[in-house]
Protein backbone atom coordinates (compact mmCIF):
# COMPACT_ATOMS: atom_id res chain seq x y z
CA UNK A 1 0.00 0.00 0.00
CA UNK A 2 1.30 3.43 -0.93
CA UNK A 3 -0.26 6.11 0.05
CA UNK A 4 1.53 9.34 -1.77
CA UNK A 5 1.03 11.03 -5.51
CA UNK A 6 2.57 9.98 -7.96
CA UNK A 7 4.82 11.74 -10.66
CA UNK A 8 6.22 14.02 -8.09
CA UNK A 9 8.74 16.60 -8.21
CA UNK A 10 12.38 16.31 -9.05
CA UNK A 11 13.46 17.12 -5.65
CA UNK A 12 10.98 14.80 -4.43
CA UNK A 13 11.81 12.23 -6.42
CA UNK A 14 15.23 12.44 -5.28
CA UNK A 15 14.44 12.82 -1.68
CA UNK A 16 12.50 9.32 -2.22
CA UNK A 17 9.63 10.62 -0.95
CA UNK A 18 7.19 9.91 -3.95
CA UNK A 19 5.08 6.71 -5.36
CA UNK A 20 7.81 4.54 -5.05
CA UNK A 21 8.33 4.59 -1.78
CA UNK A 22 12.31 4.75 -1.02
CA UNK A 23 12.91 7.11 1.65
CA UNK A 24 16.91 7.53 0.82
CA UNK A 25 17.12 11.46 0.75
CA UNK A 26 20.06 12.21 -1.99
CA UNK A 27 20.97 15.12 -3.84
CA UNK A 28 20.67 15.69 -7.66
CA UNK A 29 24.40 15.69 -7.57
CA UNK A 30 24.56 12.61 -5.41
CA UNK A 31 22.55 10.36 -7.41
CA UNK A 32 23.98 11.71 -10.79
CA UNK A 33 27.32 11.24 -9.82
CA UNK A 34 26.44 7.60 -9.42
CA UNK A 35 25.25 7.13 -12.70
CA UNK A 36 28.05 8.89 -14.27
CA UNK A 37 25.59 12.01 -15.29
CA UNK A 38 26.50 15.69 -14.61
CA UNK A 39 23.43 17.07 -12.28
CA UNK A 40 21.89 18.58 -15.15
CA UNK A 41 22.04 15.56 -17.31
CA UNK A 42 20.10 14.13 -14.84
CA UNK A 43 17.37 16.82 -14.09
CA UNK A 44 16.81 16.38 -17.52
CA UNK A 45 16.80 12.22 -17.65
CA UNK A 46 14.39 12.13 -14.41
CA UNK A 47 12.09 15.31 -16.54
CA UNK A 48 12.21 12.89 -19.26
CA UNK A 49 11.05 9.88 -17.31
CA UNK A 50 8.40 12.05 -15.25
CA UNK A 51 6.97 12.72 -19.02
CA UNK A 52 7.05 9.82 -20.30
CA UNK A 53 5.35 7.91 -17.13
CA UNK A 54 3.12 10.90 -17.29
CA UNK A 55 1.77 10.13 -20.67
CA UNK A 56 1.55 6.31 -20.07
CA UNK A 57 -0.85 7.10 -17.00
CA UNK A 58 -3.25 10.03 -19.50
CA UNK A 59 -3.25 6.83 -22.00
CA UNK A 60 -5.40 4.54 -19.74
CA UNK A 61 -7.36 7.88 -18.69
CA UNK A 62 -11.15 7.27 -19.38
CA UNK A 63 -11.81 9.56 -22.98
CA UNK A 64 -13.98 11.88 -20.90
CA UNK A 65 -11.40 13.28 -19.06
CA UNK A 66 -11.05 17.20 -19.66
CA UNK A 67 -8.16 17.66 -21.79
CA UNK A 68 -6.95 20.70 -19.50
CA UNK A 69 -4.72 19.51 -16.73
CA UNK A 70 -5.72 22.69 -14.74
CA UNK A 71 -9.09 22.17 -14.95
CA UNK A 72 -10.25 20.49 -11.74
CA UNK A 73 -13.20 20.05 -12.37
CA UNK A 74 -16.34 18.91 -9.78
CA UNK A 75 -16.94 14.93 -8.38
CA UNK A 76 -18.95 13.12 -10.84
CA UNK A 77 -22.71 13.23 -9.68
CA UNK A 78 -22.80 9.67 -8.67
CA UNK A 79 -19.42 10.03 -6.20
CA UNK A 80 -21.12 13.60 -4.97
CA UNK A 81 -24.04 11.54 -4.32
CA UNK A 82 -22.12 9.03 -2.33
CA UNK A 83 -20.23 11.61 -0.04
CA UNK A 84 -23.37 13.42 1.04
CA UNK A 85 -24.99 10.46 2.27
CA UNK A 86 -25.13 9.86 6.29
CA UNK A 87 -22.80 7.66 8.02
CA UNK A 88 -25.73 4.80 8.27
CA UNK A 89 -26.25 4.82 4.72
CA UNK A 90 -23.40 4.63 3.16
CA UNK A 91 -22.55 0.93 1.64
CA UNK A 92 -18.89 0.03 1.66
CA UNK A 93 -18.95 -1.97 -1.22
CA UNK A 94 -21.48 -0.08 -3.24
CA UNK A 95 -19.11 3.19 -2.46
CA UNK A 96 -15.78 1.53 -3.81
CA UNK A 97 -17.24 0.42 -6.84
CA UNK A 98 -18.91 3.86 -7.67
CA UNK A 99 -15.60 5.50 -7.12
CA UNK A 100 -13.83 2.65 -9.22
CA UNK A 101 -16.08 3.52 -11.81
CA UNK A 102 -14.53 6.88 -12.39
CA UNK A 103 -11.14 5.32 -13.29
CA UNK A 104 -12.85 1.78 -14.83
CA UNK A 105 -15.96 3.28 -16.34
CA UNK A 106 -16.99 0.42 -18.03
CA UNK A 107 -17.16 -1.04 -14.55
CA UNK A 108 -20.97 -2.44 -13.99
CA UNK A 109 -21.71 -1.01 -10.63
CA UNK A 110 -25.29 -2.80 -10.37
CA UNK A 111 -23.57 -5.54 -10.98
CA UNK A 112 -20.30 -6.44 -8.93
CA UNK A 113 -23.30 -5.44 -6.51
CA UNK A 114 -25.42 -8.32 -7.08
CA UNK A 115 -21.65 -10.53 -7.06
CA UNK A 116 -20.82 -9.05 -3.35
CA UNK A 117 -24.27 -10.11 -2.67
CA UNK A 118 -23.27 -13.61 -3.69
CA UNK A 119 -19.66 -13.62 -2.35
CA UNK A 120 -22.02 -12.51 1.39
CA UNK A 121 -24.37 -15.34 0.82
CA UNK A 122 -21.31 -18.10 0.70
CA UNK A 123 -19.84 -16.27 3.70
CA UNK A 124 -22.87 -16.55 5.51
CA UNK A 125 -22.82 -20.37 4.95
CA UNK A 126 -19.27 -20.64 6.08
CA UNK A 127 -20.57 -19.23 8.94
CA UNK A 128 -23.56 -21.42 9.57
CA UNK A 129 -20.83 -24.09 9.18
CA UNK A 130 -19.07 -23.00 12.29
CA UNK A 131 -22.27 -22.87 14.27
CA UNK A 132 -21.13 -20.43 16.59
CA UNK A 133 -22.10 -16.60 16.36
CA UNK A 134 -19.95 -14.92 18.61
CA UNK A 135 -17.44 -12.21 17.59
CA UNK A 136 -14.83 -14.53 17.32
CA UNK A 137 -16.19 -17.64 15.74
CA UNK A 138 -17.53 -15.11 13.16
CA UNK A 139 -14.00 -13.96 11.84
CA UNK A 140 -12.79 -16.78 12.09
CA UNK A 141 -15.49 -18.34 9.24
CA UNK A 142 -15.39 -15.32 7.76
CA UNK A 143 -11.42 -15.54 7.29
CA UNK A 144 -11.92 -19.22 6.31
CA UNK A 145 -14.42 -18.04 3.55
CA UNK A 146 -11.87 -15.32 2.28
CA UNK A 147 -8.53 -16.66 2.52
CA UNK A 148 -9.44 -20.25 1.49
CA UNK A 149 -12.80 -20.05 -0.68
CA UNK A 150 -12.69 -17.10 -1.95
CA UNK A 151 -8.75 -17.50 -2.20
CA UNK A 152 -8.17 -13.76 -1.73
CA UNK A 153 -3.82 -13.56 -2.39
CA UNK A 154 -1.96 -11.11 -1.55
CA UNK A 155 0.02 -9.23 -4.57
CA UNK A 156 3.43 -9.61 -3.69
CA UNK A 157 4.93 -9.37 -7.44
CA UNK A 158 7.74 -6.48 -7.62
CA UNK A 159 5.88 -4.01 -9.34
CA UNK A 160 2.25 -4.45 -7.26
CA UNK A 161 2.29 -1.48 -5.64
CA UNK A 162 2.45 0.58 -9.06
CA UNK A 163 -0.11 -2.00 -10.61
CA UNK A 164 -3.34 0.30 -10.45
CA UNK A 165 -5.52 -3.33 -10.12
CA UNK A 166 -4.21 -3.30 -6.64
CA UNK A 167 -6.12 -0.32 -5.56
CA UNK A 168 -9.81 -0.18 -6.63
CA UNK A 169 -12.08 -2.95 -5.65
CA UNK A 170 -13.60 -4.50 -8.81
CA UNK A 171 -9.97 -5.60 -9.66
CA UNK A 172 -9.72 -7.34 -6.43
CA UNK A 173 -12.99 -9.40 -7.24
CA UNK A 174 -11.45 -9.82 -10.51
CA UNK A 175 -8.24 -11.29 -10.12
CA UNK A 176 -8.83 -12.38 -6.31
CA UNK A 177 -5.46 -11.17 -5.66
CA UNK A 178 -4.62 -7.17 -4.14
CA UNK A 179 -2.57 -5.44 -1.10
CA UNK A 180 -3.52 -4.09 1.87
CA UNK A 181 -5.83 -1.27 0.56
CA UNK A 182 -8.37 -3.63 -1.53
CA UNK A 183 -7.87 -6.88 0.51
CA UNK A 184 -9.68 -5.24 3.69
CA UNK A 185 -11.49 -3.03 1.50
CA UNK A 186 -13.99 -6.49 0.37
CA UNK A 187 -13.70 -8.42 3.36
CA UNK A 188 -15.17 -5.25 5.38
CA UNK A 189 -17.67 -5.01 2.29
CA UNK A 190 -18.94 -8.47 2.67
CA UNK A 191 -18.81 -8.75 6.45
CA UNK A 192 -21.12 -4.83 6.21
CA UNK A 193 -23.29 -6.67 4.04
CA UNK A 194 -23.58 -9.42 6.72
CA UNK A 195 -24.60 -6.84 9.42
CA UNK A 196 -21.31 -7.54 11.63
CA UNK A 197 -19.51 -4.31 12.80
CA UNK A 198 -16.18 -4.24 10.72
CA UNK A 199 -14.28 -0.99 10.60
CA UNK A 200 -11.14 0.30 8.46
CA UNK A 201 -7.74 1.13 10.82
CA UNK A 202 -5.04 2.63 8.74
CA UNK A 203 -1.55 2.83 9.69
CA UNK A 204 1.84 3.98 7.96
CA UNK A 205 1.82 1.83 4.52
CA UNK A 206 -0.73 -0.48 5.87
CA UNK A 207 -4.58 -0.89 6.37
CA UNK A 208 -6.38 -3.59 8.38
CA UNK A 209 -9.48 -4.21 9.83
CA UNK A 210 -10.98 -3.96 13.30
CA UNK A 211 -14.27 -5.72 14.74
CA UNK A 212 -16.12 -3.50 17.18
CA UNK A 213 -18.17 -5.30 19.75
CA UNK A 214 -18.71 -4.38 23.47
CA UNK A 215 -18.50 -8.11 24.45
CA UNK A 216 -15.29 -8.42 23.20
CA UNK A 217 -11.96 -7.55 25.78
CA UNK A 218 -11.53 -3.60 24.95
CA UNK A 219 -14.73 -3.70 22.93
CA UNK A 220 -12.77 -4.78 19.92
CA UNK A 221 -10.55 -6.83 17.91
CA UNK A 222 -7.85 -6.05 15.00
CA UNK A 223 -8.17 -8.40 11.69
CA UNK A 224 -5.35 -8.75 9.97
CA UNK A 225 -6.20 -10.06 6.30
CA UNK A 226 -2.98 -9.76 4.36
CA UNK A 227 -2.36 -13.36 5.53
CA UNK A 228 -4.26 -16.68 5.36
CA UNK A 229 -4.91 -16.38 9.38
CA UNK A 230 -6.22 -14.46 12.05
CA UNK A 231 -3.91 -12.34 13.46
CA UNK A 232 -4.97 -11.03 16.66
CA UNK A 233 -2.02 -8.06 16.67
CA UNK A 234 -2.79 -5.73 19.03
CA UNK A 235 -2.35 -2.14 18.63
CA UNK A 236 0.95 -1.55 20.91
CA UNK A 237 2.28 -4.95 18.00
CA UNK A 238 1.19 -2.87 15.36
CA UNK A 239 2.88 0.53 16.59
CA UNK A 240 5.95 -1.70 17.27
CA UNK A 241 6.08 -3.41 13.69
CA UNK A 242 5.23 -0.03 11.74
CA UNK A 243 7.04 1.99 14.34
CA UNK A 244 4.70 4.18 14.67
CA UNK A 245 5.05 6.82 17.13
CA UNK A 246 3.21 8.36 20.96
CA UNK A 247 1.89 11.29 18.93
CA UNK A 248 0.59 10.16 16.21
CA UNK A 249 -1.17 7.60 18.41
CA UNK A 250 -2.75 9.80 21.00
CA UNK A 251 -3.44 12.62 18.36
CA UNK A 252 -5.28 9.71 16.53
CA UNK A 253 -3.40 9.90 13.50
CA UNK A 254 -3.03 6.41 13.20
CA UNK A 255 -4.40 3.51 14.49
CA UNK A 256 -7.68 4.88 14.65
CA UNK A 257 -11.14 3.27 13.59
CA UNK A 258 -12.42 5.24 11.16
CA UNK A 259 -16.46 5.79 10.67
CA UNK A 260 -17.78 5.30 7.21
CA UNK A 261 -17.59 8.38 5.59
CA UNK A 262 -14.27 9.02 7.59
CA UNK A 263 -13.21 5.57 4.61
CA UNK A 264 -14.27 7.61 1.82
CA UNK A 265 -11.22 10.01 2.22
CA UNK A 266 -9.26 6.76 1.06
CA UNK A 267 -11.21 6.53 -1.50
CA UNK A 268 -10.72 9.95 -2.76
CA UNK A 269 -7.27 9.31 -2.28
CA UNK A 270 -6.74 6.50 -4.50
CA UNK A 271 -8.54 7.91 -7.58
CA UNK A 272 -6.12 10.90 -6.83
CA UNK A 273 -3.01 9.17 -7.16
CA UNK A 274 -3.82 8.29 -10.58
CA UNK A 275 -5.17 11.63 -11.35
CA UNK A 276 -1.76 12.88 -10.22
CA UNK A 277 0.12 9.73 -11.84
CA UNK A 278 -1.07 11.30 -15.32
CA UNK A 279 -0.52 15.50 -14.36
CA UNK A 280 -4.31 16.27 -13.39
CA UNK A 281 -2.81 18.33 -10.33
CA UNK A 282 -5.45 20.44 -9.72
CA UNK A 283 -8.19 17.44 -10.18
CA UNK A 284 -6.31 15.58 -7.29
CA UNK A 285 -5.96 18.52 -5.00
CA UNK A 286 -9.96 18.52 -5.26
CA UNK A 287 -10.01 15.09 -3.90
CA UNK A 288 -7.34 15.12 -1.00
CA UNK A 289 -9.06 18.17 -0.09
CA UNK A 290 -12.12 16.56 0.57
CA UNK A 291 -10.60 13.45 2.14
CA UNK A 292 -9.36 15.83 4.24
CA UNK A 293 -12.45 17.70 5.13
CA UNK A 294 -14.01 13.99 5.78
CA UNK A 295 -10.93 13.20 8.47
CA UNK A 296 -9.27 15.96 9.45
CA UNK A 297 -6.93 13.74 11.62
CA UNK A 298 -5.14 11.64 8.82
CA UNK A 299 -1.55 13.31 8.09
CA UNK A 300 -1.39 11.42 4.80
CA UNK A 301 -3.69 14.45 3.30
CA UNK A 302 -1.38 17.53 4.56
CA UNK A 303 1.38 15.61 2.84
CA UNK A 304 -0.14 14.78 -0.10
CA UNK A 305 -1.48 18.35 -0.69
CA UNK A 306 2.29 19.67 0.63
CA UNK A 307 3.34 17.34 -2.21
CA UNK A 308 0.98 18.43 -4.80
CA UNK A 309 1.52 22.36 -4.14
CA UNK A 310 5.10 21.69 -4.53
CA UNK A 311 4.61 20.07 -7.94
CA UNK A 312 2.14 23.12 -8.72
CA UNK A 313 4.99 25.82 -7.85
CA UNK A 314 7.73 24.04 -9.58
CA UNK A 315 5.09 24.29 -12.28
CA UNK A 316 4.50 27.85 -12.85
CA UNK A 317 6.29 30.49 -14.31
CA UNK A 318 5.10 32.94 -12.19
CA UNK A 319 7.01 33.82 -9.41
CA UNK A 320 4.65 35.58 -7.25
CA UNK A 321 2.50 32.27 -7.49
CA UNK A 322 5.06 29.79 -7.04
CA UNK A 323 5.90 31.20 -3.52
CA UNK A 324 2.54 30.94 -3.33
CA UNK A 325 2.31 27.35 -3.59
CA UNK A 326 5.67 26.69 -1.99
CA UNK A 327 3.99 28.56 1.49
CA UNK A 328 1.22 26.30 1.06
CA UNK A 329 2.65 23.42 0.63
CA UNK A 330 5.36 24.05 3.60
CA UNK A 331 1.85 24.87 5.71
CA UNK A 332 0.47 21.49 4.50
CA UNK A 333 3.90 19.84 5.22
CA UNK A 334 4.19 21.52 8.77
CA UNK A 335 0.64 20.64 9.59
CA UNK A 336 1.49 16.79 8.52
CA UNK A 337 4.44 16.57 11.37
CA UNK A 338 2.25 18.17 13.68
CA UNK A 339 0.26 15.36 13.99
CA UNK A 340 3.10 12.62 14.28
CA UNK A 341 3.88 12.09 10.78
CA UNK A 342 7.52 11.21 10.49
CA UNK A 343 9.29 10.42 6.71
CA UNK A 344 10.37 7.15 8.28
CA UNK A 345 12.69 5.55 5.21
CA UNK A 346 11.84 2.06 6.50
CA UNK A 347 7.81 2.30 6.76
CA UNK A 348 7.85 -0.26 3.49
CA UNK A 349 9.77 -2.42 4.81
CA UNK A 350 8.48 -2.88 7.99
CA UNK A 351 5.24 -3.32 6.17
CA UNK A 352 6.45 -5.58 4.21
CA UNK A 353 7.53 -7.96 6.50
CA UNK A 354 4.95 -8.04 8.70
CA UNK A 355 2.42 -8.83 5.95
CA UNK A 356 4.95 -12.02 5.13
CA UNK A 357 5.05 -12.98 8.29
CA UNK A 358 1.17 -13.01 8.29
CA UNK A 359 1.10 -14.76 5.17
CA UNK A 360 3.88 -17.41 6.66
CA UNK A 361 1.65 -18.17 9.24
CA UNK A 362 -0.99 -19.06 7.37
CA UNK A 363 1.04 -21.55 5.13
CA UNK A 364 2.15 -23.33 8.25
């Protein structure tokens, strides 16, 4: 799971702090004096790479997409629609597809619908199976159903975190493979669907689940689903693994149940990392500014929109309006480490191995 734009800036690039992930802050001159490149020689390779991954990402842009890159734009009616509802109306699953759609829009929203409706059904039976309805007998059935019915697989192939199927749900029912963004994303839609009370948690490069019941010991449980088990990591083992730290915690940053409509900021996010992916700029900054208005207390927003204003001022030829966007994005970036975020170079990793471990287990 990756939670940044993509196509960033050259010094952001460099800095590693961009879609890919590595967090090894070099200079220009650094990195080009590896490769045998004079700096400029190599602001000019990595401009030529940003373009050319640029136009790759406008190429599988849906045809209706405004051919200004600085035209934001508004949410299509049918994602508007979704983000005014109340928090006890708002379908998971019916929600991820509808925002899919904007990205896949030959994507059948009626029905993958009717298929979740299926995929619930066969849960439910899995259930029935077990016989027993408590909170813990539940996930456990309903882990049986996904890991080993369903065969839901975790992407680990070296290029899955830039494969856009991992991210939007209807390629996770598709391929029955995904990371740690879509994987929860349909077992929370199914269990919803099922009337048990299954939250998103995010954390630093990871989501997982959480069951909230007052019978259980803290009135709830974490679900980890990346593997083929249950893993009953508890928050301190999850702040431990992802080292994530006091401040972020207590400031609820991370780690944090989120309600419904507090989910639909990740949603937003992920069709804005391909809006940035392709150069829609503006069109993203619409959407992590909503996400943000949804959940105010999720750092990954200030950074994203520190990121994107950064991109925007190393945009313009204006100079006025470049430190414009530079003071805004140093706000956005200030506001971020405020509430705990640190540029930990190692969050991937981390992340990483914890989800093999998880999947390890479940082998055994």
């Amino acid at each position: 799971m990756v939670r940044y734009l993509g196509a960033v800036s050259i010094a952001l690039c460099v800095a590693g702090i961009g879609l890919l992930g590595v967090a090894n802050a070099q200079s220009v001159e650094d990195i080009s004096a590896m490769n045998g490149m004079s700096a400029q020689q190599m602001n000019a390779a990595l401009i030529a790479s940003h373009f050319r991954e640029e136009q790759a990402e406008v190429a599988q842009l849906p045809a209706y997409f405004p051919k200004s890159k600085t035209d934001a734009g508004t949410f299509p009616p049918d994602i508007q629609k979704i983000l005014n509802l109340p928090e006890d109306q708002i379908d998971t699953g019916v929600a991820a597809l509808t925002f899919a759609k904007e990205i896949y829009p030959n994507l059948d929203v009626v029905a993958y619908s009717s298929q979740l409706n299926d995929m619930a059904r066969h849960a439910k039976a899995t259930i029935e199976r077990f016989g027993k309805h408590d909170p813990i007998s539940v996930i456990q059935a309903l882990n049986t159903y996904y890991h080993f019915e369903f065969r839901a697989q975790y992407d680990f192939a070296p290029d899955g975190r830039k494969n856009r199927d991992n991210y939007f749900l209807n390629r996770i029912m598709d391929r029955h493979m995904g990371q740690c963004e879509t994987l929860p994303m349909l077992y929370m839609a199914i269990a919803q669907r099922l009337g048990y009370p299954v939250y998103a948690v995010h954390a630093p490069e990871h989501s997982f689940l959480r069951y909230v019941d007052p019978s259980l010991p803290g009135g709830a449980i974490n679900i980890e689903v990346s593997g083929r088990q249950i893993s009953w990591l508890s928050d301190a083992g999850y702040a431990h693994w992802l080292n994530i730290n006091d401040r972020a915690i207590k400031g609820g940053a991370f780690l944090r149940t989120l309600t419904r409509r507090q989910w639909l900021g990740l949603l937003l996010e992920e069709n804005a990392v391909v809006f940035s992916k392709a150069g829609y700029w503006d069109r993203a900054i619409l959407y992590v500014k909503k996400a943000q208005e949804l959940d105010p207390q999720d750092p990954y927003y200030p950074k994203n929109l520190a990121q994107a204003y950064e991109v925007k001022a190393q945009r313009t030829e204006a100079r006025d309006l470049a430190e414009k966007y530079m003071k805004m994005s140093h706000n956005e970036a200030a506001l971020a480490e405020s509430m705990g975020w640190v540029n930990d170079p190692d969050a991937l990793t981390r992340a990483d191995a914890m989800r093999a471990n998880a999947l390890a287990k479940g082998t055994q």
